[in-house]
N, C-alpha and C. Protein backbone atom coordinates (compact mmCIF):
# COMPACT_ATOMS: atom_id res chain seq x y z
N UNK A 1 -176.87 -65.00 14.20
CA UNK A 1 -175.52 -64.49 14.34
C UNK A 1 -174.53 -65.65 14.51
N UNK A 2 -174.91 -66.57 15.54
CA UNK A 2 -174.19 -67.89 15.58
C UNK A 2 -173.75 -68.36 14.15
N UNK A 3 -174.43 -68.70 13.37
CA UNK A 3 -174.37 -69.57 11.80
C UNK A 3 -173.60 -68.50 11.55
N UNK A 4 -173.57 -66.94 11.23
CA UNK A 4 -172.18 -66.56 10.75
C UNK A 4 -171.11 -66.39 11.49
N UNK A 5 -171.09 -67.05 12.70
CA UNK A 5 -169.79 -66.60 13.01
C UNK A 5 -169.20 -67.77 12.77
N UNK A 6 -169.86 -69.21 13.11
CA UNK A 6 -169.58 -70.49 12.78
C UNK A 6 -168.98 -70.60 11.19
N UNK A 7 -169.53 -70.19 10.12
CA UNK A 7 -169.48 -70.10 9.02
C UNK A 7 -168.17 -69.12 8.59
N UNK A 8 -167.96 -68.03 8.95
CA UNK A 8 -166.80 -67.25 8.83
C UNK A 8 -165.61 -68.06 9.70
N UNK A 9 -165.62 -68.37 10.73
CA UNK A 9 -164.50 -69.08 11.18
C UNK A 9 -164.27 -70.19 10.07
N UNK A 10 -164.96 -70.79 9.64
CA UNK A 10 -164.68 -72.13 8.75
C UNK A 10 -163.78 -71.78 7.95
N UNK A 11 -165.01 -70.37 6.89
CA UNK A 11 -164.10 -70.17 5.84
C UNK A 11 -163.21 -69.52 5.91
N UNK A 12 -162.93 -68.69 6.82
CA UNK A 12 -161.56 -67.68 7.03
C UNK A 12 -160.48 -68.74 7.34
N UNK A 13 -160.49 -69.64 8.33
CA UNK A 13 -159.86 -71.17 8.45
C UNK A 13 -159.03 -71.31 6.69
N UNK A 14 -160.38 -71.85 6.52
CA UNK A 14 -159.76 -72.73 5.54
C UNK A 14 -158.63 -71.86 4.41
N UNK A 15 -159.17 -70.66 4.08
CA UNK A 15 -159.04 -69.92 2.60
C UNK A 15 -158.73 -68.51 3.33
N UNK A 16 -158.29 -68.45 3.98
CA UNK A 16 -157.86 -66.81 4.84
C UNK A 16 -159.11 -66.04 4.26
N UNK A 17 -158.76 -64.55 5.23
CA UNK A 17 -159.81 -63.37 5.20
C UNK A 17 -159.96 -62.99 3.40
N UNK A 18 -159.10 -62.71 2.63
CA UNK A 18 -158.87 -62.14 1.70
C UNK A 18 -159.94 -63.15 0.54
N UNK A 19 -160.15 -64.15 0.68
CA UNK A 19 -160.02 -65.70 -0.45
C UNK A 19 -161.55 -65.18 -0.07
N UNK A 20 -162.43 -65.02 0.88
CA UNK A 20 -163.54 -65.31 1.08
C UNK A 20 -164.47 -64.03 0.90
N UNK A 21 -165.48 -64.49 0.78
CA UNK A 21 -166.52 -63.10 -0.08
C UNK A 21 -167.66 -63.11 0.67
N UNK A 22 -168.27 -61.86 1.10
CA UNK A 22 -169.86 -61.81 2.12
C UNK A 22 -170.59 -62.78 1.14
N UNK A 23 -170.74 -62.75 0.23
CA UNK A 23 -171.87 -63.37 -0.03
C UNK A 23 -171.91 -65.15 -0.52
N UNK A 24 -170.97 -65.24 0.05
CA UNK A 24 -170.39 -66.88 0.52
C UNK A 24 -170.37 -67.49 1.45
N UNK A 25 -170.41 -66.00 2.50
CA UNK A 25 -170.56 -67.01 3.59
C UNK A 25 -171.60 -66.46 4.35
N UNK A 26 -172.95 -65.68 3.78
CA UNK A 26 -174.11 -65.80 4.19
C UNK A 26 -175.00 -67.10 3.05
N UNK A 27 -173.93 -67.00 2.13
CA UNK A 27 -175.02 -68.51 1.41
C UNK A 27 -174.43 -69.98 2.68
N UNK A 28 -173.25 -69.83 3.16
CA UNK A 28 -172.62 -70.99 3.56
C UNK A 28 -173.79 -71.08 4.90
N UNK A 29 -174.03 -70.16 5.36
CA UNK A 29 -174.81 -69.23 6.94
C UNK A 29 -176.31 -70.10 6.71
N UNK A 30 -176.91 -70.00 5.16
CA UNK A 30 -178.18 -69.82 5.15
C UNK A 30 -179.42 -69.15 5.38
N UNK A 31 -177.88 -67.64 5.50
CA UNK A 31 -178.88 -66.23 5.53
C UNK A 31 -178.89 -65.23 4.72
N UNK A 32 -179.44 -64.46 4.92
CA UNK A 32 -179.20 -63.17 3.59
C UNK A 32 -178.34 -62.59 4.48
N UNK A 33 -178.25 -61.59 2.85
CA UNK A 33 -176.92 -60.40 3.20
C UNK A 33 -177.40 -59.34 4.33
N UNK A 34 -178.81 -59.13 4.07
CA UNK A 34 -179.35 -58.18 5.15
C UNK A 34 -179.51 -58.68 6.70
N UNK A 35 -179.41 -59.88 6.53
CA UNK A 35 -179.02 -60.91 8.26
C UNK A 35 -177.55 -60.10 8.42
N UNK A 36 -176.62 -60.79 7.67
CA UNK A 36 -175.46 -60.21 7.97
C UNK A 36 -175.29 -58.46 8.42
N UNK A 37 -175.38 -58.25 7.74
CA UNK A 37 -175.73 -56.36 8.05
C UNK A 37 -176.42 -56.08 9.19
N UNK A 38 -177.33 -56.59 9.59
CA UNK A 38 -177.71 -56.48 10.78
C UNK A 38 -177.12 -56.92 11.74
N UNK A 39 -176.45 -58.01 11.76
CA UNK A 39 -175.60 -58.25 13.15
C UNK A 39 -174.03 -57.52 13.25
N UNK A 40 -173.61 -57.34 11.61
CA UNK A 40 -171.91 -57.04 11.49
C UNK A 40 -171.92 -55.75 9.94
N UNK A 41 -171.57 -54.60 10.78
CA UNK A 41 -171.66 -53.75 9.56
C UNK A 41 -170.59 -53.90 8.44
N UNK A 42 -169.81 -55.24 8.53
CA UNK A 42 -168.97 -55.15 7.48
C UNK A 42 -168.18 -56.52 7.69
N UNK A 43 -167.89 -57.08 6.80
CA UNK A 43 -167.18 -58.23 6.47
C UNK A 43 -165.92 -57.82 7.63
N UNK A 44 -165.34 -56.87 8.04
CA UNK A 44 -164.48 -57.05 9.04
C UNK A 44 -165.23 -56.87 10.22
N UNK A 45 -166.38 -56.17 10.49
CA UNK A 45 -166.85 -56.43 12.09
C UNK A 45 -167.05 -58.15 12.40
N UNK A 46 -167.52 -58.63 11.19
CA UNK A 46 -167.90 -59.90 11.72
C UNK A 46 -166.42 -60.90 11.61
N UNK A 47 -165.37 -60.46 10.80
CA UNK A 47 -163.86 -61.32 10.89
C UNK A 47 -163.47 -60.73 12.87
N UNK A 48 -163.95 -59.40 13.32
CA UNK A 48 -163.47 -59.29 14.66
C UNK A 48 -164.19 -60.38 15.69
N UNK A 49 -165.50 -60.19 15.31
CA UNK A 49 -166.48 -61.92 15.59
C UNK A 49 -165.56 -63.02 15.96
N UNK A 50 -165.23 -63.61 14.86
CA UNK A 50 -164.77 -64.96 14.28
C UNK A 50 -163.61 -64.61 15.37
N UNK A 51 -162.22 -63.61 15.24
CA UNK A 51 -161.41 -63.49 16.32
C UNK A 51 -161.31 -63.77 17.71
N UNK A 52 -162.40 -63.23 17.86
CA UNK A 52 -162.95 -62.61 19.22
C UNK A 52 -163.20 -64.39 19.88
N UNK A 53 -163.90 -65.53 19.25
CA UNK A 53 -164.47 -66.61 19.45
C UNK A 53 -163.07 -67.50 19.62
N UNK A 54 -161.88 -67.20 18.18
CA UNK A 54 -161.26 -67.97 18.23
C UNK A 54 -159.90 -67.48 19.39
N UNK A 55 -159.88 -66.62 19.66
CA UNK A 55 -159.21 -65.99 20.62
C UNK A 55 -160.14 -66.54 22.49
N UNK A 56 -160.86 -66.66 22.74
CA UNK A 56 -161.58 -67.56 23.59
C UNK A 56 -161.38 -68.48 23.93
N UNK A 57 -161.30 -69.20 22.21
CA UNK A 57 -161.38 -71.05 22.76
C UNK A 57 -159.97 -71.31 22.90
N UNK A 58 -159.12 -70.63 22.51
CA UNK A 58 -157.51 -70.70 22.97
C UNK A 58 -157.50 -70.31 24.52
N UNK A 59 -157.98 -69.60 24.93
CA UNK A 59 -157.87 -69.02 26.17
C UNK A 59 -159.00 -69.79 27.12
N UNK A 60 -159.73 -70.52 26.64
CA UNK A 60 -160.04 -71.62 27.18
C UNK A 60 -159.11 -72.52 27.53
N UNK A 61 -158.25 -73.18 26.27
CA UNK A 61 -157.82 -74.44 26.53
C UNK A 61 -156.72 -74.15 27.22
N UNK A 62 -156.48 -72.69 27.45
CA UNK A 62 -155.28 -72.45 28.34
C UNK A 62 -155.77 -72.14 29.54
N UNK A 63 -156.61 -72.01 29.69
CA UNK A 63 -157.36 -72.19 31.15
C UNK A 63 -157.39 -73.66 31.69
N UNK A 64 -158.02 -74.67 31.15
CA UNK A 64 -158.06 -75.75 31.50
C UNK A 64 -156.86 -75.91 31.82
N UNK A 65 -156.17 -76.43 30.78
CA UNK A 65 -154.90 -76.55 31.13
C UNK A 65 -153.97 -76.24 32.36
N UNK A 66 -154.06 -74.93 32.49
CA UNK A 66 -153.52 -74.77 33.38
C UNK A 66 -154.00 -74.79 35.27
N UNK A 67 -155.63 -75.09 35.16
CA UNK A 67 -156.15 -75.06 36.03
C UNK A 67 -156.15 -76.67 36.64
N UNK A 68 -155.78 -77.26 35.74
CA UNK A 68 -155.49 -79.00 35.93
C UNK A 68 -154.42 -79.23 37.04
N UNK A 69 -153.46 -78.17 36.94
CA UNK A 69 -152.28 -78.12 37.65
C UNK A 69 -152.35 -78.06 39.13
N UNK A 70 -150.99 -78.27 40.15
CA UNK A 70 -151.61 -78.07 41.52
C UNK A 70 -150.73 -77.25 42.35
N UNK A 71 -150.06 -76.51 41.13
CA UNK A 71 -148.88 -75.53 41.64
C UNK A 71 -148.99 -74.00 40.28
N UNK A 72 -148.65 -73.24 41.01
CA UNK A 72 -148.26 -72.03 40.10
C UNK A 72 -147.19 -72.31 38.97
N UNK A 73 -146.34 -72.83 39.70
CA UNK A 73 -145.23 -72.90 38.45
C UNK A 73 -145.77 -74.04 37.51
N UNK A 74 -145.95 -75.14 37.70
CA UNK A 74 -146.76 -76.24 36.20
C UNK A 74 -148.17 -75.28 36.05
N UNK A 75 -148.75 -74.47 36.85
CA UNK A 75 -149.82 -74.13 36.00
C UNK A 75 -149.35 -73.37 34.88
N UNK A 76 -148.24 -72.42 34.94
CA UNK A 76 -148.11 -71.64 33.85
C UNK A 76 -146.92 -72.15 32.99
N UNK A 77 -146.24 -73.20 33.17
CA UNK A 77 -145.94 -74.25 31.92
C UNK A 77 -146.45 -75.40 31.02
N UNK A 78 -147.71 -75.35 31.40
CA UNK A 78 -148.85 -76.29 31.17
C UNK A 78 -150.09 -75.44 30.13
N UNK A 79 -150.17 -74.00 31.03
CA UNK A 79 -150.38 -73.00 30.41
C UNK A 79 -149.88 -72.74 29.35
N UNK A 80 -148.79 -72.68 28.97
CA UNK A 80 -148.09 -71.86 28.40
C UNK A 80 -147.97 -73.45 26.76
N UNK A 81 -147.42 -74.23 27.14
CA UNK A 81 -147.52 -75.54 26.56
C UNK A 81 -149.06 -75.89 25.55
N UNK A 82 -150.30 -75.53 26.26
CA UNK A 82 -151.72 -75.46 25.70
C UNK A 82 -151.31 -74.15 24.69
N UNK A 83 -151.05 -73.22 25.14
CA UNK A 83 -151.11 -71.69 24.19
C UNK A 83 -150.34 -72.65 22.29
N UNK A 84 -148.93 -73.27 22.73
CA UNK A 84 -148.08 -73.55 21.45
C UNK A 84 -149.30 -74.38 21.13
N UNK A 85 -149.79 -75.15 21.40
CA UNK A 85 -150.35 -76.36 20.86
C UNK A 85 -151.73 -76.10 20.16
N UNK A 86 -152.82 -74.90 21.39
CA UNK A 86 -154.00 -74.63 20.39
C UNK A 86 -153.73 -73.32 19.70
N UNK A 87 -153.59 -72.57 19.57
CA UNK A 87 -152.78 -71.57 18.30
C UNK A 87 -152.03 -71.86 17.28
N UNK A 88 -151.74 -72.85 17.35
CA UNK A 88 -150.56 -73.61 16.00
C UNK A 88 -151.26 -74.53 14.75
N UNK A 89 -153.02 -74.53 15.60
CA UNK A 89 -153.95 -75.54 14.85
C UNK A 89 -154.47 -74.65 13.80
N UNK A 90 -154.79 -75.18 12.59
CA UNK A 90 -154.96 -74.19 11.29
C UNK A 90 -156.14 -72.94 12.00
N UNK A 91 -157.58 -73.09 12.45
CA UNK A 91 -158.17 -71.87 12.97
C UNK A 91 -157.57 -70.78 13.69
N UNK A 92 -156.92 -71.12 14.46
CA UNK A 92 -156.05 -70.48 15.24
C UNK A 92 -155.06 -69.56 14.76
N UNK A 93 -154.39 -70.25 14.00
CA UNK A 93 -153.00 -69.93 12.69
C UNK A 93 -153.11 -68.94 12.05
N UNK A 94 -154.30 -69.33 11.28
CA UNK A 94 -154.51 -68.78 10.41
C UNK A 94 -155.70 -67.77 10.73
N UNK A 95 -156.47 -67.68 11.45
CA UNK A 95 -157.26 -66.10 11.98
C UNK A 95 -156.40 -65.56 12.64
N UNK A 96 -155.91 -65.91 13.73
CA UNK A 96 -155.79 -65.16 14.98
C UNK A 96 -153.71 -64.76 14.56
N UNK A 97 -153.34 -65.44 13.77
CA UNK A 97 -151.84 -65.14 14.24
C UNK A 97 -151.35 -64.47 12.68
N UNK A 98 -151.99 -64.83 11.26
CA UNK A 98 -151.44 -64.25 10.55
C UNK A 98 -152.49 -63.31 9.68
N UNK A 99 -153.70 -63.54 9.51
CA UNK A 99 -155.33 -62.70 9.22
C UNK A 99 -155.51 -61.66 10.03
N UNK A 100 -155.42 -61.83 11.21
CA UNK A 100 -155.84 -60.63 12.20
C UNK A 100 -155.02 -59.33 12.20
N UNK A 101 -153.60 -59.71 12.24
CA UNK A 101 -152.54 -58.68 12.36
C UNK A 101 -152.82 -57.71 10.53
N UNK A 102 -153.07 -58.47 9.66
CA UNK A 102 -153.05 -57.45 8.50
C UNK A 102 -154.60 -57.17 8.33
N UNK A 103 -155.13 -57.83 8.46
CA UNK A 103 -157.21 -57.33 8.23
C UNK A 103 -157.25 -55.97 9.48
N UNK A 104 -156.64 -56.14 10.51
CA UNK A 104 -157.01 -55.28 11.62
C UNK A 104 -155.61 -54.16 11.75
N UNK A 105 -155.65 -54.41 11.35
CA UNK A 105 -153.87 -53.47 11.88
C UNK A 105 -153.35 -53.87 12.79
N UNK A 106 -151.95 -53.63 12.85
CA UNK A 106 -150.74 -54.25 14.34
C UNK A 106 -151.64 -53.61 15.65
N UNK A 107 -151.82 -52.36 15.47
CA UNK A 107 -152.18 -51.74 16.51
C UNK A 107 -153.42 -52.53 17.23
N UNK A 108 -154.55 -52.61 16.72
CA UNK A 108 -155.57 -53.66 17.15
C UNK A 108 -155.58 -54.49 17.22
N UNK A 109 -155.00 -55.33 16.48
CA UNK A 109 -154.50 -56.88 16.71
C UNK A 109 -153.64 -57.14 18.45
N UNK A 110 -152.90 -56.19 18.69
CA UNK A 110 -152.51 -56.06 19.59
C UNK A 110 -152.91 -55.86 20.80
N UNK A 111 -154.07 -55.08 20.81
CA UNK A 111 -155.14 -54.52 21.58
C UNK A 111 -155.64 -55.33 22.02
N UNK A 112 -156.51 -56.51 21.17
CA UNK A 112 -157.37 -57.56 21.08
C UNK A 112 -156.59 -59.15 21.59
N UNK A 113 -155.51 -59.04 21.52
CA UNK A 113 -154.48 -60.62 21.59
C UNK A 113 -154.15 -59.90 23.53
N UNK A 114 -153.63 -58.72 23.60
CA UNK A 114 -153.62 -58.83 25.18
C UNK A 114 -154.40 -58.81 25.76
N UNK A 115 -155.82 -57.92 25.69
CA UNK A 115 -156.98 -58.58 26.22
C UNK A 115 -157.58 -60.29 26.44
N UNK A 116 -157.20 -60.58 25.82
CA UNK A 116 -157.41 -62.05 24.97
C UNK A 116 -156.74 -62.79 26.42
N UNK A 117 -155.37 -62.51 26.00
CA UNK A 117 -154.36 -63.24 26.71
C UNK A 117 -153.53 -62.90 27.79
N UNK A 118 -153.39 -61.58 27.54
CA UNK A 118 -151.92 -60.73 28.46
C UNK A 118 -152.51 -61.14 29.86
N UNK A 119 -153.73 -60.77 29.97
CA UNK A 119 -153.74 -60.53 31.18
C UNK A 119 -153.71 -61.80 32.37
N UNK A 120 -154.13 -63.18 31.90
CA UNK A 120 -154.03 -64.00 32.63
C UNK A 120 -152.15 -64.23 33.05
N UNK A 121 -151.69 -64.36 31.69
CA UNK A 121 -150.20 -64.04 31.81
C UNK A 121 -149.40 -63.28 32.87
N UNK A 122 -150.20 -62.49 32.74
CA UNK A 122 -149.79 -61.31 33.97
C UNK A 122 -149.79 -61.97 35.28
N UNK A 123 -151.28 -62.31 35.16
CA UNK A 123 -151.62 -62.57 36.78
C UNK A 123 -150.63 -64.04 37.35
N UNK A 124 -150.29 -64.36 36.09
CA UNK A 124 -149.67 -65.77 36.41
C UNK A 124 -147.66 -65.51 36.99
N UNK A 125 -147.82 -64.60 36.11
CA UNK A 125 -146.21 -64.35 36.17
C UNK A 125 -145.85 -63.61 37.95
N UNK A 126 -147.14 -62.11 37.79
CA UNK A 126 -147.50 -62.02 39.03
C UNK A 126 -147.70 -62.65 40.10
N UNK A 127 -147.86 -64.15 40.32
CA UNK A 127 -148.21 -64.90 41.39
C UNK A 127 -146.88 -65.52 41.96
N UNK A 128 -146.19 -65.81 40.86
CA UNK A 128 -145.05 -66.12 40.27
C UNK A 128 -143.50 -65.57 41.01
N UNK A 129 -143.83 -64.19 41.21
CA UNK A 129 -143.02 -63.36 41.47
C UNK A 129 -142.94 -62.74 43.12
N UNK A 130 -144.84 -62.94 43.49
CA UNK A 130 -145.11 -62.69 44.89
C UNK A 130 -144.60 -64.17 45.68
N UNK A 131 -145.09 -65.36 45.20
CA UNK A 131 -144.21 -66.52 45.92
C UNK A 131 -142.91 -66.88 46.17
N UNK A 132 -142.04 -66.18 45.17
CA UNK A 132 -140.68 -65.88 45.57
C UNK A 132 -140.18 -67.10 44.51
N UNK A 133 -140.61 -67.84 43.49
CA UNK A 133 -140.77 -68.87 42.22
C UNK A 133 -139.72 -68.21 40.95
N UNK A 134 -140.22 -66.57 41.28
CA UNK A 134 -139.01 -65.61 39.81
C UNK A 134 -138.89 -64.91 40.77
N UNK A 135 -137.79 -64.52 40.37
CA UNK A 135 -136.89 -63.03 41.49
C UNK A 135 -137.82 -61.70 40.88
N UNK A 136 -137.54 -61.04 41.88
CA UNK A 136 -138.55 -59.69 41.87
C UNK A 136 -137.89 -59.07 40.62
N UNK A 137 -139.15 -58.45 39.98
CA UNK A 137 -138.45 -57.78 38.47
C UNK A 137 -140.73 -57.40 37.93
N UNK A 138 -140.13 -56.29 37.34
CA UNK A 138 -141.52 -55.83 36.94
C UNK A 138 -141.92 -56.73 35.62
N UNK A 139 -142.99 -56.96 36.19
CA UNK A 139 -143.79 -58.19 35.17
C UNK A 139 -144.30 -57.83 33.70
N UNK A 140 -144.67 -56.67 33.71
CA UNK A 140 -145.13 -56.15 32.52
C UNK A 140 -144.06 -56.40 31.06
N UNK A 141 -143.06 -55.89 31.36
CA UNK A 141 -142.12 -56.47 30.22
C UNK A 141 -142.03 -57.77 30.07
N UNK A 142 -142.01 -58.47 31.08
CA UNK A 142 -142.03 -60.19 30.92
C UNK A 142 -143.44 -60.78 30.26
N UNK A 143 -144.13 -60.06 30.55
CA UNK A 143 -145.00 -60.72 29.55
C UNK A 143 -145.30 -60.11 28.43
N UNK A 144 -144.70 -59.16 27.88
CA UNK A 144 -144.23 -59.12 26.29
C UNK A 144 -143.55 -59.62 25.77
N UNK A 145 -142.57 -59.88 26.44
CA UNK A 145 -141.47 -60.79 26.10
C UNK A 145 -141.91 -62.07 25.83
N UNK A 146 -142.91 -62.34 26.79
CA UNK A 146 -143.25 -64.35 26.66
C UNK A 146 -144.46 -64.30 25.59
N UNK A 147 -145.18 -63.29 25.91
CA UNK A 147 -146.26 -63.50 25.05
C UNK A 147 -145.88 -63.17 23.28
N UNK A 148 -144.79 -62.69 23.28
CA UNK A 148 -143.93 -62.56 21.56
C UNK A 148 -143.99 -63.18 21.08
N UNK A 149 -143.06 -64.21 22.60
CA UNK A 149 -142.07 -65.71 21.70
C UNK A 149 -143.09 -66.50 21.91
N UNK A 150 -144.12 -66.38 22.74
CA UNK A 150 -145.05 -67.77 22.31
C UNK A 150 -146.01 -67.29 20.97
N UNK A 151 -146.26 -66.71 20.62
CA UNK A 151 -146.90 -65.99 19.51
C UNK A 151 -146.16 -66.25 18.20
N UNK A 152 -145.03 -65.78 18.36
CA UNK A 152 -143.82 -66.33 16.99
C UNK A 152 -143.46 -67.81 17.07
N UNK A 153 -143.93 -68.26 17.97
CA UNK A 153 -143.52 -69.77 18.20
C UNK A 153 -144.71 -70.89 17.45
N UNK A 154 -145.85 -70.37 17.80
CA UNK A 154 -146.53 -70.86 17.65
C UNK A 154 -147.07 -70.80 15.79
N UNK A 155 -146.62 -69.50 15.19
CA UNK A 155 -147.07 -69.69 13.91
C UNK A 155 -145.78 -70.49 13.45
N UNK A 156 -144.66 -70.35 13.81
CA UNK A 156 -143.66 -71.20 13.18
C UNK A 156 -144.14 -72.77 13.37
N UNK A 157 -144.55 -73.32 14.56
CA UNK A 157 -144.93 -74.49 14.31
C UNK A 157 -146.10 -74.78 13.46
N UNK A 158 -146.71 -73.81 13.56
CA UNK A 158 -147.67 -74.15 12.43
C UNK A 158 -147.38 -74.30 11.01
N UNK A 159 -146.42 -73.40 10.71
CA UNK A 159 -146.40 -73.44 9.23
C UNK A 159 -144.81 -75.02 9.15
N UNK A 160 -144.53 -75.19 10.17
CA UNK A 160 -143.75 -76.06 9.96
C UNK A 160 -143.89 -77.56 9.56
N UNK A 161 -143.10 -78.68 8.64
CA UNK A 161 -143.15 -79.71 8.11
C UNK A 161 -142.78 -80.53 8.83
N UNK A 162 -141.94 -79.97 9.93
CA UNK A 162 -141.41 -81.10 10.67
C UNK A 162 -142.49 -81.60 11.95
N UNK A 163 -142.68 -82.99 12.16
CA UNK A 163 -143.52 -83.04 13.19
C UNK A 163 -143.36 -83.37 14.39
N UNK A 164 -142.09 -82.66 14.59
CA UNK A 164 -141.65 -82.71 15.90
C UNK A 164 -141.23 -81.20 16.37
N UNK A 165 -142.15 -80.12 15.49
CA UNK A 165 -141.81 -79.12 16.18
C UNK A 165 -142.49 -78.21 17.26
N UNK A 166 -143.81 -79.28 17.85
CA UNK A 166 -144.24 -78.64 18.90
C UNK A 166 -143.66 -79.08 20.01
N UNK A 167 -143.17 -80.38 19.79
CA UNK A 167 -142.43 -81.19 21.39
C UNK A 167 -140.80 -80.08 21.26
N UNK A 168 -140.09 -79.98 20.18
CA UNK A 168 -138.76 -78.94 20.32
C UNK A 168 -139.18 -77.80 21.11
N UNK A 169 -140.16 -77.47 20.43
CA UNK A 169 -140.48 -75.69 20.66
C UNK A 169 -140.81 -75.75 22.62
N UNK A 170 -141.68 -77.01 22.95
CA UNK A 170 -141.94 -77.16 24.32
C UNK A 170 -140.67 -77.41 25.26
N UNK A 171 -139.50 -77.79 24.63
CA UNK A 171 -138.93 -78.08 25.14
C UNK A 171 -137.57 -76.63 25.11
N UNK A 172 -137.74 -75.80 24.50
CA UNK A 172 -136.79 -74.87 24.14
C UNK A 172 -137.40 -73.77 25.41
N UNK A 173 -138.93 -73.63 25.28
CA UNK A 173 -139.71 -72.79 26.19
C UNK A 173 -139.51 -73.47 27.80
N UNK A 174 -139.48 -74.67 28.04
CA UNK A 174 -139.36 -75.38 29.43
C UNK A 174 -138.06 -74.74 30.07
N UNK A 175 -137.15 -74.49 28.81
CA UNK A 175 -135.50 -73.78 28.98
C UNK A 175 -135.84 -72.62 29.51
N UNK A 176 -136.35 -71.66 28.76
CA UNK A 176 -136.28 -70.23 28.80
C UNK A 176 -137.25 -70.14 29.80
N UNK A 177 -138.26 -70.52 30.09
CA UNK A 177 -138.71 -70.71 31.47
C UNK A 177 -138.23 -70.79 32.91
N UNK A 178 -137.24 -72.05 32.71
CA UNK A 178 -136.63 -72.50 33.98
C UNK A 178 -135.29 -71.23 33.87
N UNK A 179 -135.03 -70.74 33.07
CA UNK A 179 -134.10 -69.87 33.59
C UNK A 179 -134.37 -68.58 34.07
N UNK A 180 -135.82 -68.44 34.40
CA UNK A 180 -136.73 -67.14 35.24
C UNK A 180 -136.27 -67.45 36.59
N UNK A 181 -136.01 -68.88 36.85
CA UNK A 181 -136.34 -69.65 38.56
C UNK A 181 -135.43 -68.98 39.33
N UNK A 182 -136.36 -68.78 40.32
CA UNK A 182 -135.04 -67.97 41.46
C UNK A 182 -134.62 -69.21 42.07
N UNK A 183 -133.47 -69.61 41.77
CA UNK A 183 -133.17 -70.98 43.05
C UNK A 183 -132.00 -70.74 44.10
C-alpha cells in the first residue's frame, strides 16, 4: 500500500489527478492492478490516500513549527507562516489545493482540509482568545476566515513568478494578524 501511495503522490505531483492512469502507477508501484484493488477500490480512494498523507505532512510542518515557539501568539504566526510555505510546494499545490477540490467535490474537500487543519486552528485561536491576546469574539468564523485566506494565499504563491511572494504574502498575514491584537 505504501509504494502506491508513494507512487500516486509523485505522479499526481507532477502531472495532476486527471494526466495519470491506474495502470501507471501500479507499473510505477511495481504492483499489479489487483494489489491496487485490494487496498483502494478506485483510482479516487487511493487519490483520498495520497491527500490524506499530503494533508499530514503539512500539518506536521505546522506543528513543528509552531511548537518551536515559546508563546501562543508566535506559535500561531509561525504556524500559520509554515502552512504559506509547505502548501505552496508543488505536492501540496497541486494535490491538496487545486486536485482535491475538483476530484472530490467542494463539499469533501472541505470536510477533509478542516479535519486536516481547522481544528488545531481552532484550538490555537481559542487559546488566543482565553489569554486575553484577541478580544472575545466566537472563534469559529475566525477560522474560516483565516483558514480561506491562508488557503487562497498559498495557491497564489504557488502559481506565482515572482520570488518574493511568500516573504509579501508573510508579511501582509503578520498585518491581518496583528490587527486581531487586543492591546
Amino acid at each position: 500500500m505504501r509504494a502506491l501511495v508513494d507512487e500516486g503522490t509523485r505522479l499526481f505531483a507532477e502531472r495532476g489527478y486527471a494526466a495519470v492512469g491506474l495502470a501507471e502507477i501500479v507499473r510505477s508501484a511495481g504492483v499489479t492492478k489487483g494489489a491496487l484493488y485490494h487496498h483502494f477500490g478506485s483510482k479516487e480512494e487511493l487519490f483520498r490516500a495520497v491527500l490524506r498523507r499530503v494533508q499530514s505532512d503539512v500539518a506536521d510542518q505546522v506543528a513543528a513549527a509552531a511548537d518551536a515557539e515559546p508563546d501562543t501568539w508566535t506559535q500561531l504566526t509561525a504556524g500559520c507562516r509554515a502552512f504559506l510555505t509547505a502548501s505552496s510546494g508543488r505536492s501540496a499545490r497541486r494535490i491538496m489545493l487545486i486536485d482535491a477540490p475538483a476530484v472530490l467535490g467542494w463539499n469533501e474537500w472541505r470536510a477533509m482540509d478542516e479535519a486536516a487543519s481547522a481544528r488545531h486552528l481552532e484550538e490555537a485561536l481559542a487559546a488566543l482568545v482565553e489569554d486575553g491576546s484577541i478580544p472575545d469574539q466566537p472563534v469559529a468564523p475566525l477560522v474560516r476566515l483565516l483558514s480561506g485566506a491562508m488557503n487562497e494565499a498559498a495557491l497564489w504563491i504557488a502559481q506565482s513568478d515572482d520570488p518574493g511572494a511568500l516573504d509579501a504574502t508573510d508579511r501582509a498575514l503578520t498585518r491581518l494578524l496583528h490587527a486581531l491584537r487586543a492591546d
